[in-house]
N, C-alpha and C. Protein backbone atom coordinates (compact mmCIF):
# COMPACT_ATOMS: atom_id res chain seq x y z
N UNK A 1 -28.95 26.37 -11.45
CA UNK A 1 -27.90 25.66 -10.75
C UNK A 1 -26.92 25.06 -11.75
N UNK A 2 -25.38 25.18 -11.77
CA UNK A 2 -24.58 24.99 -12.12
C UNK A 2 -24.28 23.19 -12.15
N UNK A 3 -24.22 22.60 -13.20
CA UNK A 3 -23.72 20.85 -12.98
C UNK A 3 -22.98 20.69 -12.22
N UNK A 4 -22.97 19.54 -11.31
CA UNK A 4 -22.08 19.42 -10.42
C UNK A 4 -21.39 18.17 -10.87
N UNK A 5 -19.93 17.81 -10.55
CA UNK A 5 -19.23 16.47 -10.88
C UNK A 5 -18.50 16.17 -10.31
N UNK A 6 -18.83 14.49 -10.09
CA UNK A 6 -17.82 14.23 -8.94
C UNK A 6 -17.04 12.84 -9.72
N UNK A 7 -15.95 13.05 -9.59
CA UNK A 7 -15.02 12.15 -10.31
C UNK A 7 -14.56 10.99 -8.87
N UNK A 8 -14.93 9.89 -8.37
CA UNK A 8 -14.45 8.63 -7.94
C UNK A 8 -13.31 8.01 -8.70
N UNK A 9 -12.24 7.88 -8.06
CA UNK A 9 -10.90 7.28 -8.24
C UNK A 9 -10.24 6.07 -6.89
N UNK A 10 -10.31 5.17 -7.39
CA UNK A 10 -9.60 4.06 -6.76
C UNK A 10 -8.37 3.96 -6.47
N UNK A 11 -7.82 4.44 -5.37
CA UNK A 11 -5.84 4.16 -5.62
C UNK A 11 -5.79 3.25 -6.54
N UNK A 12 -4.20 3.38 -7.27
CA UNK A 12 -3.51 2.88 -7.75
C UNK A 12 -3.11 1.57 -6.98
N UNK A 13 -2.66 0.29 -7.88
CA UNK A 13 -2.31 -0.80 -7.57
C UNK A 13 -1.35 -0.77 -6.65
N UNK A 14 -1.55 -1.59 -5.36
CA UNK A 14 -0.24 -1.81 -4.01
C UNK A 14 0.43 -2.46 -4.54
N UNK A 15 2.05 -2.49 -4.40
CA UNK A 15 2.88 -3.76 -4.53
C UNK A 15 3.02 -4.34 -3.58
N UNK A 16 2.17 -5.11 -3.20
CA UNK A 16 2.30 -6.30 -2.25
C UNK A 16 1.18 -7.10 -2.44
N UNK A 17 2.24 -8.33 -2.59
CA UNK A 17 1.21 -9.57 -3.09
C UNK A 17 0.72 -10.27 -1.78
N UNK A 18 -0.58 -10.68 -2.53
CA UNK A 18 -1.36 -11.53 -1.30
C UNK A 18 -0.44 -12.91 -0.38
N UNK A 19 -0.47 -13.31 0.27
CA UNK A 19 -0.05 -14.44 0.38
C UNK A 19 -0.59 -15.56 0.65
N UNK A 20 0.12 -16.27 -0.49
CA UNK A 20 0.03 -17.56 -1.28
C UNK A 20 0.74 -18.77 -0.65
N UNK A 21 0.54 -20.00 -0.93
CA UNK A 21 1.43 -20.64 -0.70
C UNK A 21 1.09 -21.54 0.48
N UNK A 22 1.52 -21.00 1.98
CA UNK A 22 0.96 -21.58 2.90
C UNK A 22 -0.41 -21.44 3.94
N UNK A 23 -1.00 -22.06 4.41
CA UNK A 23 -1.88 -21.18 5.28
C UNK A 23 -1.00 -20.30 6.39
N UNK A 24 -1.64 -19.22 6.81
CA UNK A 24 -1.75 -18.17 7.79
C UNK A 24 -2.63 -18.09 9.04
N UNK A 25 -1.80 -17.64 9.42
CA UNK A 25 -2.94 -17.59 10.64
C UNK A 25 -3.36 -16.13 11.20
N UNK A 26 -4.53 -15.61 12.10
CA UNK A 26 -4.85 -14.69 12.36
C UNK A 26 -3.68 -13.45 12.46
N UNK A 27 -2.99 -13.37 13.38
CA UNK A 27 -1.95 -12.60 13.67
C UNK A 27 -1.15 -12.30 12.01
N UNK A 28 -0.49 -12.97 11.22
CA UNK A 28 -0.15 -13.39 9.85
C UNK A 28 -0.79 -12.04 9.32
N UNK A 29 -2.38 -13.13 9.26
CA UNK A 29 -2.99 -11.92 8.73
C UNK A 29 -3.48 -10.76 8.59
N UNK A 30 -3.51 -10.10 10.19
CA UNK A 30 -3.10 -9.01 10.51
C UNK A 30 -2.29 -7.75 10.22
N UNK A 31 -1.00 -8.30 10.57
CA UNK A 31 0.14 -8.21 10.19
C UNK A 31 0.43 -7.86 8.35
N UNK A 32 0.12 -8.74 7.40
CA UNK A 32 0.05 -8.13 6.37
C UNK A 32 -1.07 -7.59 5.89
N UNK A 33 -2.24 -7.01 6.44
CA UNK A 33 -2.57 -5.78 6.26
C UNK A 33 -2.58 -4.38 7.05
N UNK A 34 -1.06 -4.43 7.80
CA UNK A 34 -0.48 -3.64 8.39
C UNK A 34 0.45 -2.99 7.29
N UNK A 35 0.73 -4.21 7.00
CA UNK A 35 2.11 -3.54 5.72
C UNK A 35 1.49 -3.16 4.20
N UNK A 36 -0.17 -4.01 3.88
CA UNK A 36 -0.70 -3.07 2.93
C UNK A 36 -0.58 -1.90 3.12
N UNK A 37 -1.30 -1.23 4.33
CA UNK A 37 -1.35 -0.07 4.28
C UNK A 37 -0.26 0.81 4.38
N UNK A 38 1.27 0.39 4.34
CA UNK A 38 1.98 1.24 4.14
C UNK A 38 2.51 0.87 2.97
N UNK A 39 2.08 0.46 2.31
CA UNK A 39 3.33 -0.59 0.79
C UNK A 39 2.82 1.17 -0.18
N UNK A 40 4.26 0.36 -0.90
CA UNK A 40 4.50 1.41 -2.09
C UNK A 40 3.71 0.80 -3.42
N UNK A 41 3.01 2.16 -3.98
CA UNK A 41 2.11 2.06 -5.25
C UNK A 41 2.20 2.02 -6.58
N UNK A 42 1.89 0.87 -7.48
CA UNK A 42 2.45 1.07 -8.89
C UNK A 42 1.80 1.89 -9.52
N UNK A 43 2.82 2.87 -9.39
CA UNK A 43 2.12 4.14 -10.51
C UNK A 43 1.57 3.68 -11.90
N UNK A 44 0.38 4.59 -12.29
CA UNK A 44 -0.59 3.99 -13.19
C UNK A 44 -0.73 5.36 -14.05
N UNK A 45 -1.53 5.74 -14.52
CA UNK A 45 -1.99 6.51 -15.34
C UNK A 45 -3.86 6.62 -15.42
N UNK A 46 -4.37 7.98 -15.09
CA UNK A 46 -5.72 8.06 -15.03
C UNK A 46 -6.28 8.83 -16.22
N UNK A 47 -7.12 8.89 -16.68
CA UNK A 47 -7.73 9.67 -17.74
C UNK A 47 -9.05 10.40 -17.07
N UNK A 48 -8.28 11.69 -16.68
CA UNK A 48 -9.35 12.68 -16.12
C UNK A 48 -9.84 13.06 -17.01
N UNK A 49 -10.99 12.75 -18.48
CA UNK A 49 -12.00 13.31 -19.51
C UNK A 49 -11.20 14.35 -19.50
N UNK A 50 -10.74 15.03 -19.73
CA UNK A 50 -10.31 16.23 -19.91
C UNK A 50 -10.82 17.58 -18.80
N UNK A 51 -11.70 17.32 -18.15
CA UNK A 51 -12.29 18.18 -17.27
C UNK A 51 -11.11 18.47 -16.11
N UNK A 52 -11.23 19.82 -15.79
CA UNK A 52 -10.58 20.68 -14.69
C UNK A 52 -11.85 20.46 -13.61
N UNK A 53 -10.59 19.60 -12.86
CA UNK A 53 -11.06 19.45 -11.42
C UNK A 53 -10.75 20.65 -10.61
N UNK A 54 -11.76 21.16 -9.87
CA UNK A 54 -11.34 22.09 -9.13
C UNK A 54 -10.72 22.06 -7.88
N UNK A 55 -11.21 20.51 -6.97
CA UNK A 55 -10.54 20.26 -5.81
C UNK A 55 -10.51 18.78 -5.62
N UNK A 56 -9.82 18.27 -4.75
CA UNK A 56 -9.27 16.83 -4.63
C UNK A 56 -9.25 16.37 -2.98
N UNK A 57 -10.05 15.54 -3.16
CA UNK A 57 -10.21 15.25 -1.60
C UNK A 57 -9.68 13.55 -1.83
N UNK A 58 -8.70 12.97 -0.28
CA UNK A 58 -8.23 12.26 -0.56
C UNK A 58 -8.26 11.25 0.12
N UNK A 59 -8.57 9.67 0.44
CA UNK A 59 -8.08 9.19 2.19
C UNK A 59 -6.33 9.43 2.45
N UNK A 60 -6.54 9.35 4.32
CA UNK A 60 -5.28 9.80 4.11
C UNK A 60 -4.18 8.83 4.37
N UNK A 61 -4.89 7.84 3.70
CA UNK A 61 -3.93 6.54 3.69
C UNK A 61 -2.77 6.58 2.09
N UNK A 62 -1.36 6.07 2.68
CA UNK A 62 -0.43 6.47 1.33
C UNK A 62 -0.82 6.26 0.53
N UNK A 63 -1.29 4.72 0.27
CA UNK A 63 -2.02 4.43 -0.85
C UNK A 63 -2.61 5.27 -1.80
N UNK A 64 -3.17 6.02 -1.39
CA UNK A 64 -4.71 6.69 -1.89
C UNK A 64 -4.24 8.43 -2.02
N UNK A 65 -3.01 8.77 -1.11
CA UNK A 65 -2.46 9.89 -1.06
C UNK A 65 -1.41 9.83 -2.24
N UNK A 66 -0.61 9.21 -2.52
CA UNK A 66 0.08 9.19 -3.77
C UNK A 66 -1.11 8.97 -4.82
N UNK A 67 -1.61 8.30 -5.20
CA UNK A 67 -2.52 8.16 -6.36
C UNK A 67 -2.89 9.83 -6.56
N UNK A 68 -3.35 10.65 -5.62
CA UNK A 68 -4.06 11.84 -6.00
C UNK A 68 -3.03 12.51 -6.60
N UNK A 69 -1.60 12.87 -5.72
CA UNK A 69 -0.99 13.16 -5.81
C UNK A 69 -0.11 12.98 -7.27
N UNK A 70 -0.16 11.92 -8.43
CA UNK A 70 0.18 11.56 -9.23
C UNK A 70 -0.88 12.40 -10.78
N UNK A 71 -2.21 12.33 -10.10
CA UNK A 71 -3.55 12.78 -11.20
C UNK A 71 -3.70 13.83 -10.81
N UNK A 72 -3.38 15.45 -10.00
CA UNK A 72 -3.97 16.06 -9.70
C UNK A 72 -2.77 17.17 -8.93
N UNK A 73 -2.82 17.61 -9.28
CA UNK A 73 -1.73 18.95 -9.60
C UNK A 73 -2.03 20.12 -8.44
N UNK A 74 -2.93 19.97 -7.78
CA UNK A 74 -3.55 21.26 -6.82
C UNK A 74 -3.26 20.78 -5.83
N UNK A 75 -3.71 21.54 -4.64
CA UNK A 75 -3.74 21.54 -3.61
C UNK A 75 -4.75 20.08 -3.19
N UNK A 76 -4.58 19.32 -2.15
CA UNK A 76 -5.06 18.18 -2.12
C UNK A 76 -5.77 17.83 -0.44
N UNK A 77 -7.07 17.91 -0.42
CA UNK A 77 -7.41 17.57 1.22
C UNK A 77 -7.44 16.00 1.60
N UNK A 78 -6.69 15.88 2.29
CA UNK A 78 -6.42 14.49 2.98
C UNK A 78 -7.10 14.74 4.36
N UNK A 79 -8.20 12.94 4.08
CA UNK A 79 -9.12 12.83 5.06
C UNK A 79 -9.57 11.75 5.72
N UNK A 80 -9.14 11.90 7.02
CA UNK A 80 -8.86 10.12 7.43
C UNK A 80 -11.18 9.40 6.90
N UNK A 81 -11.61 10.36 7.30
CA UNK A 81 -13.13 10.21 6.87
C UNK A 81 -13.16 9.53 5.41
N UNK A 82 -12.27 9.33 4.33
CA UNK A 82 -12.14 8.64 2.96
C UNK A 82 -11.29 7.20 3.65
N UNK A 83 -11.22 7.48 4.62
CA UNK A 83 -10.30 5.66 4.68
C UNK A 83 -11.23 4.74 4.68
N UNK A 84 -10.60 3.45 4.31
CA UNK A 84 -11.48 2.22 3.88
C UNK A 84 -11.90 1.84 5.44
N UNK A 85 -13.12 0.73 4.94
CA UNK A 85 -13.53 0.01 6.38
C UNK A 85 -12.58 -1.04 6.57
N UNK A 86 -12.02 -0.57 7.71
CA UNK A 86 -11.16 -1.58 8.48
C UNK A 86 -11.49 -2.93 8.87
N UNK A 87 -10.82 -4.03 8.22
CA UNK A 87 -10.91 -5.07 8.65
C UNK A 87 -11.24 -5.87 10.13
N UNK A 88 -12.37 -7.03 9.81
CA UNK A 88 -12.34 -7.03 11.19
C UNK A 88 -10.85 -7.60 11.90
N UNK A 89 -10.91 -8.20 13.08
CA UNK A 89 -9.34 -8.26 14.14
C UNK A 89 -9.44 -9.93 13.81
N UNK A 90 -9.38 -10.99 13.69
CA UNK A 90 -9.41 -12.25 14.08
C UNK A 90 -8.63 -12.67 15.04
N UNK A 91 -8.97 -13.53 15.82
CA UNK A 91 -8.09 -13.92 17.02
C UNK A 91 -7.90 -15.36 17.16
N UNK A 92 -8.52 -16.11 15.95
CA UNK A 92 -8.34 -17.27 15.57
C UNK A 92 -7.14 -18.28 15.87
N UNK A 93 -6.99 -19.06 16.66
CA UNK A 93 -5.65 -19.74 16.34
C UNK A 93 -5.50 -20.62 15.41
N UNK A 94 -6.65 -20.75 14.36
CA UNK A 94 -6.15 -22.19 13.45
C UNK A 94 -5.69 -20.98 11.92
N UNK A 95 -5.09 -22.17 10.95
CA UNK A 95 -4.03 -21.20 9.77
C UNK A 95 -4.98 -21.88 8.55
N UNK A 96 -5.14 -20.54 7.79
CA UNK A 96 -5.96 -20.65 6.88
C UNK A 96 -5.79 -20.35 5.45
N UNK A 97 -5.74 -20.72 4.23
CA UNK A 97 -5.34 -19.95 3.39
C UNK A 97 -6.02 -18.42 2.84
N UNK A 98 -4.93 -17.88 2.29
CA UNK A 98 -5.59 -16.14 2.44
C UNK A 98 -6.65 -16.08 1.83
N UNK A 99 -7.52 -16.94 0.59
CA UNK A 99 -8.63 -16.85 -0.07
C UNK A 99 -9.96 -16.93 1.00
N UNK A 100 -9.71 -17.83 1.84
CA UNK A 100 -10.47 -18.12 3.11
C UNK A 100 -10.62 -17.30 3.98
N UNK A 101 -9.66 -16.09 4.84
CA UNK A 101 -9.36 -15.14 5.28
C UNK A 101 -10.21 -14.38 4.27
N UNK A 102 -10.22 -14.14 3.03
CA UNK A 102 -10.83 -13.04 2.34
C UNK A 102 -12.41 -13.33 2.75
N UNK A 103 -12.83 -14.54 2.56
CA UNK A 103 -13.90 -15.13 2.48
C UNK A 103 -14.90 -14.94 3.73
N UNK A 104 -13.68 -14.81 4.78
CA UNK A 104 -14.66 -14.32 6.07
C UNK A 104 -14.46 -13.39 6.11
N UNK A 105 -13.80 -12.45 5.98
CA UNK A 105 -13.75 -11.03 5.77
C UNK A 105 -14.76 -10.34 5.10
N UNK A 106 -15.40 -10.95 3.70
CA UNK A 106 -16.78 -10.41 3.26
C UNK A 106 -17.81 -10.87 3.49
N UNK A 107 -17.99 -11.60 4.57
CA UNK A 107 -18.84 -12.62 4.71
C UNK A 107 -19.08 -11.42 6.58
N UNK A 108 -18.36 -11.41 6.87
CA UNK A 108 -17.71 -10.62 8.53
C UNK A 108 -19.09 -9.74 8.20
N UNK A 109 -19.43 -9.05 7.99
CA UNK A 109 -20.47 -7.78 7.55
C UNK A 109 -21.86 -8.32 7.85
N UNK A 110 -22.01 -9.97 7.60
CA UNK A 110 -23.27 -10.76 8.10
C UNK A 110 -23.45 -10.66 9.47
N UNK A 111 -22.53 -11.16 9.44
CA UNK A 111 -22.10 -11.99 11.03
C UNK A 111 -21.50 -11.59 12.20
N UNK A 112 -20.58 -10.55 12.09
CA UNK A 112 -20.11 -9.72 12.93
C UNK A 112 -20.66 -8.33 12.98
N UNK A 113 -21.24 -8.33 14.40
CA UNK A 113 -21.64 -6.78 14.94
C UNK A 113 -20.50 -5.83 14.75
N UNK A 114 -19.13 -5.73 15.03
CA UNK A 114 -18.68 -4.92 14.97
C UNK A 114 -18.24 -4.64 13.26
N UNK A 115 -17.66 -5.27 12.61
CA UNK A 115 -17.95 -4.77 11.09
C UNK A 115 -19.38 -3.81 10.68
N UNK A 116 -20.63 -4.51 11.00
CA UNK A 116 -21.86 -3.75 10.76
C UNK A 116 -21.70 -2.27 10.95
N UNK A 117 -20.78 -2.40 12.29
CA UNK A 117 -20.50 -0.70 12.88
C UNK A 117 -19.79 -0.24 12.23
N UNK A 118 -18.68 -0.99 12.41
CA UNK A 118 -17.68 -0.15 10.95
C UNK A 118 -18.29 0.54 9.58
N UNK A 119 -19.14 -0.77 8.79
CA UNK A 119 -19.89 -0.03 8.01
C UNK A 119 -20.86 1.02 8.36
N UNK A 120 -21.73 0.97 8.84
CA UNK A 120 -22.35 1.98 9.30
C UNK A 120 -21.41 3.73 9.64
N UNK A 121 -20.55 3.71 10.64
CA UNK A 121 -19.56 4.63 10.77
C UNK A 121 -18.69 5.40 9.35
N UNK A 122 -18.66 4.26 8.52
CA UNK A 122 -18.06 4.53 6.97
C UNK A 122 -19.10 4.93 6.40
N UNK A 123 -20.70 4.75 5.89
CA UNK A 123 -21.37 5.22 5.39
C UNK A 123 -21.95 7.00 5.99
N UNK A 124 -22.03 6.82 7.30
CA UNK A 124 -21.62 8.19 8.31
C UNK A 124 -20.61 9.39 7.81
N UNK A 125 -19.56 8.84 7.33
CA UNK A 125 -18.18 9.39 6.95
C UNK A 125 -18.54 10.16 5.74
N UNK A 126 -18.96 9.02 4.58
CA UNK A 126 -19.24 9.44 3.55
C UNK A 126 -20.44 10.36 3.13
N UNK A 127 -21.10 10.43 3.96
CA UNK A 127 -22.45 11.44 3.85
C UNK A 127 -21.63 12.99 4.02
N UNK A 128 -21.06 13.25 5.10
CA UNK A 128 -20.19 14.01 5.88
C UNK A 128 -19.19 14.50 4.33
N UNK A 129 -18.32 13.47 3.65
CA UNK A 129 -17.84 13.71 2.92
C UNK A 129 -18.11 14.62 1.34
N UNK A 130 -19.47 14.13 1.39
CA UNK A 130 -20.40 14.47 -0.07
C UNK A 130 -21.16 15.86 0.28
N UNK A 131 -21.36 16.01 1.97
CA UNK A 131 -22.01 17.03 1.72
C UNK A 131 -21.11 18.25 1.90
N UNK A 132 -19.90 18.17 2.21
CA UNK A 132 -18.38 19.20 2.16
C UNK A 132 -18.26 19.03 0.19
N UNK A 133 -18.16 18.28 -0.07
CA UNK A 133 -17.96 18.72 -1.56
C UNK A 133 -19.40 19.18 -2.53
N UNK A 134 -20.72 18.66 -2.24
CA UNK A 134 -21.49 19.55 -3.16
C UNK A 134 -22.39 20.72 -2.43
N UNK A 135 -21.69 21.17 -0.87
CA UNK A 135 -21.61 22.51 -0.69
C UNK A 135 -21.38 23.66 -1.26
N UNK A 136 -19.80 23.35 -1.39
CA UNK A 136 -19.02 23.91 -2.02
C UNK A 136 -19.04 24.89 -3.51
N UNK A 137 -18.16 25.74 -3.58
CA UNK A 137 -19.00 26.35 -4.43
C UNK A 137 -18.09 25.67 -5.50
N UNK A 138 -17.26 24.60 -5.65
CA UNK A 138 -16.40 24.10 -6.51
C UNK A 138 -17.83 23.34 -7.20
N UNK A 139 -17.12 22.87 -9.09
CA UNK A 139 -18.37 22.02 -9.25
C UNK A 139 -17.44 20.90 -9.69
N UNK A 140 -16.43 20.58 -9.79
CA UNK A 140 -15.56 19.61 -9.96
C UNK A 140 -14.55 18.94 -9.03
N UNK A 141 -15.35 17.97 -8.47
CA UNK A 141 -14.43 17.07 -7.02
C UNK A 141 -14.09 16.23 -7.57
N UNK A 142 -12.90 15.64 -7.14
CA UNK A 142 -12.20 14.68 -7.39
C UNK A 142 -12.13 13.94 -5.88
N UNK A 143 -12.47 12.59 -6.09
CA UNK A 143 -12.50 11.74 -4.57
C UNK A 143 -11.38 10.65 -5.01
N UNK A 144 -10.29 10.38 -3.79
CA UNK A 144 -9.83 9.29 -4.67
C UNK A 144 -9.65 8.38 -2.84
N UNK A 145 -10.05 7.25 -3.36
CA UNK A 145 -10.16 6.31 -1.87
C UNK A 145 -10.03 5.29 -2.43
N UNK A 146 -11.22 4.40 -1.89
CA UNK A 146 -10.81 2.71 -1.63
C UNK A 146 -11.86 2.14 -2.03
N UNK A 147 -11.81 0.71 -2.62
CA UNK A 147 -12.72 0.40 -3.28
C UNK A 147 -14.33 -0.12 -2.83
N UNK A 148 -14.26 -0.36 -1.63
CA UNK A 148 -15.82 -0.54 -0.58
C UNK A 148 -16.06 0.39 -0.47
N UNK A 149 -15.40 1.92 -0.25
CA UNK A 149 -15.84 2.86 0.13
C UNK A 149 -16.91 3.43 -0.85
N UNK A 150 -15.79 3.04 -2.29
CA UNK A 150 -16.56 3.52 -3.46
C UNK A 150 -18.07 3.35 -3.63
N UNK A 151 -18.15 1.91 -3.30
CA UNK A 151 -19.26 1.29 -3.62
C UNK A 151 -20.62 2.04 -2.65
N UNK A 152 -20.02 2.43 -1.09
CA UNK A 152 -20.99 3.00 -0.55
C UNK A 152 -21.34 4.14 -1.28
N UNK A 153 -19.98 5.12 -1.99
CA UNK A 153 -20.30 6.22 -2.17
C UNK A 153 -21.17 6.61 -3.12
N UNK A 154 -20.82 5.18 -4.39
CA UNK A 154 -21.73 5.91 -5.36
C UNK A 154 -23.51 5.11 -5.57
N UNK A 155 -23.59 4.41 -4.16
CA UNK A 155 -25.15 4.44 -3.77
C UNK A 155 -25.25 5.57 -3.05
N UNK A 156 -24.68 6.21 -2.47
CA UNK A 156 -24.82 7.51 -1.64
C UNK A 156 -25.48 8.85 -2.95
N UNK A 157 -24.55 9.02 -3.74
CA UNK A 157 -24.40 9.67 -5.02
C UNK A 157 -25.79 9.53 -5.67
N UNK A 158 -25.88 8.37 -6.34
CA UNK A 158 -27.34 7.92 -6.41
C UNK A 158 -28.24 7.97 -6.22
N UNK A 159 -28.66 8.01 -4.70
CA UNK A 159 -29.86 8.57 -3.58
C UNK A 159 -29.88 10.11 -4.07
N UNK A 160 -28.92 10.89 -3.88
CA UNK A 160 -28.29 12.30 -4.44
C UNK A 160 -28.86 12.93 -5.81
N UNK A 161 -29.46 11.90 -6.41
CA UNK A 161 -29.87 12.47 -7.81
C UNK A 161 -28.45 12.55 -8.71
N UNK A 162 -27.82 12.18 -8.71
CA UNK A 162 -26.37 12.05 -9.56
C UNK A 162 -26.48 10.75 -10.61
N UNK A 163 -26.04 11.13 -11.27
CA UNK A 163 -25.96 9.73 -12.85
C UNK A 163 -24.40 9.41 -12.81
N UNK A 164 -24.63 8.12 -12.91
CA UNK A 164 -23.02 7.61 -13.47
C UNK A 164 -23.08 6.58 -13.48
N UNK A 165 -21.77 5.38 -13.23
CA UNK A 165 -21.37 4.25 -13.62
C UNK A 165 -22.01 3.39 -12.31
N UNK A 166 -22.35 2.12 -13.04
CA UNK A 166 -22.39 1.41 -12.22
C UNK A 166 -20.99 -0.02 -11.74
N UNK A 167 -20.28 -0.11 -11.01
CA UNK A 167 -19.45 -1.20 -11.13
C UNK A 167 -19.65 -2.18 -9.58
N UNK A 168 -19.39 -3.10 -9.69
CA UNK A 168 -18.92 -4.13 -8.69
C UNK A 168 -18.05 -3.81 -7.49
N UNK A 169 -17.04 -4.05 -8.66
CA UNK A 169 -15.12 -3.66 -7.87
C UNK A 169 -14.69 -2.78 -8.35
N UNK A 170 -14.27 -1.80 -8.00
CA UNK A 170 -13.55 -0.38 -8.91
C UNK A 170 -12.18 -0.73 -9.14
N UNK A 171 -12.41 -0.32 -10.01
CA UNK A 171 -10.90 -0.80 -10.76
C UNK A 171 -9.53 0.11 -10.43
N UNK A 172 -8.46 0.45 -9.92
CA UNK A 172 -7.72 1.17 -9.50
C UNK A 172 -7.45 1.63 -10.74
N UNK A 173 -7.41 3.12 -10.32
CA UNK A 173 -6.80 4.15 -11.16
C UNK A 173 -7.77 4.39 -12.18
N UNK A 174 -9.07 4.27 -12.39
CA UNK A 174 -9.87 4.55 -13.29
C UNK A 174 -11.11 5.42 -12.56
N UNK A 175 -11.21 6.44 -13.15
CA UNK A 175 -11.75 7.67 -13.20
C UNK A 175 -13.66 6.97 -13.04
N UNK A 176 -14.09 6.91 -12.25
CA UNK A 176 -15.63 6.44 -12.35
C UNK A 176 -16.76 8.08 -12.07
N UNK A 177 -17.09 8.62 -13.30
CA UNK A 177 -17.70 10.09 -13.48
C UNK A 177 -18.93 10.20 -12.83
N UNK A 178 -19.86 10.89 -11.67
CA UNK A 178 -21.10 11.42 -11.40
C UNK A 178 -21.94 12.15 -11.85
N UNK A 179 -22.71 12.66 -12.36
CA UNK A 179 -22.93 14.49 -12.74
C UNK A 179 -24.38 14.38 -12.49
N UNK A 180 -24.59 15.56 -11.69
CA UNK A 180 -26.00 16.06 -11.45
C UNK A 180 -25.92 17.38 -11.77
């Protein structure tokens, strides 16, 4: 059996800053992660090891679709199945600052049933995802998504018999290598 490698890539940095300043309130916060997901990306620079990727699978969020599109020269599969887990909805009426908002947001995954699903549905995705690329008779995938996703993926990878990096937070635009 031929090595297989799977290259994990984090979009590139959004330009849009968090907001600071005053508290927010649910809707607020909503709302600007409506416009994350369409904001324009500060192009970065990746260091693909030098290895020829053979195919590039992508979410098909802009974010994450320009990033590939910047490292990767081929033909490119965009797949809503690579999109990040969606935030939960808050319906909160009191205004909070956005660190706080973040705070229940990773905290949401305890405590909220429907996040659990979300995750669950995203770890679903990603099985689905891994087993279309080490089908394949390609041995060089390139994944480029989002950074929770990552984290499922490369415990997924792991389980998989695959070696690589271990990180926290993936760092945008940096190449995190697999190989089995």
């Amino acid at each position: 059996m031929t090595e297989v490698k799977i290259g994990l890539i984090r979009h590139y940095k959004v330009k849009q800053e968090y907001p600071t300043g005053k508290p927010i309130n649910a809707d607020e916060l909503n709302e600007w992660f409506r416009t994350y997901d369409e904001a324009e990306i500060e192009e970065g620079y990746t260091d693909l090891q030098g290895i020829e990727w053979d195919e590039c699978f992508t979410s098909n969020l802009p974010r994450a679709v320009k990033t590939a599109e910047i490292i990767y020269k081929g033909p490119i599969c965009k797949m809503a199945e690579l999109q990040e887990v969606p935030p939960p909805r808050f319906t909160m009426r009191i205004k909070l600052p956005f660190f706080a908002w973040a705070i229940l947001i990773r905290s949401s995954m305890f405590f909220n049933s429907q996040t659990r699903e979300e995750i669950r549905r995203a770890k679903s995705r990603i099985n689905e995802v891994l087993d279309q690329a080490i089908s394949q008779e390609k041995e060089n995938v390139l994944i480029v998504s989002h950074a929770a996703l990552m984290m499922f993926m490369r415990k997924e990878l792991m389980k998989r018999g695959f070696k690589g990096p271990t990180f926290k937070h993936a760092e945008n635009g940096k190449l995190y290598l697999f190989e089995k």
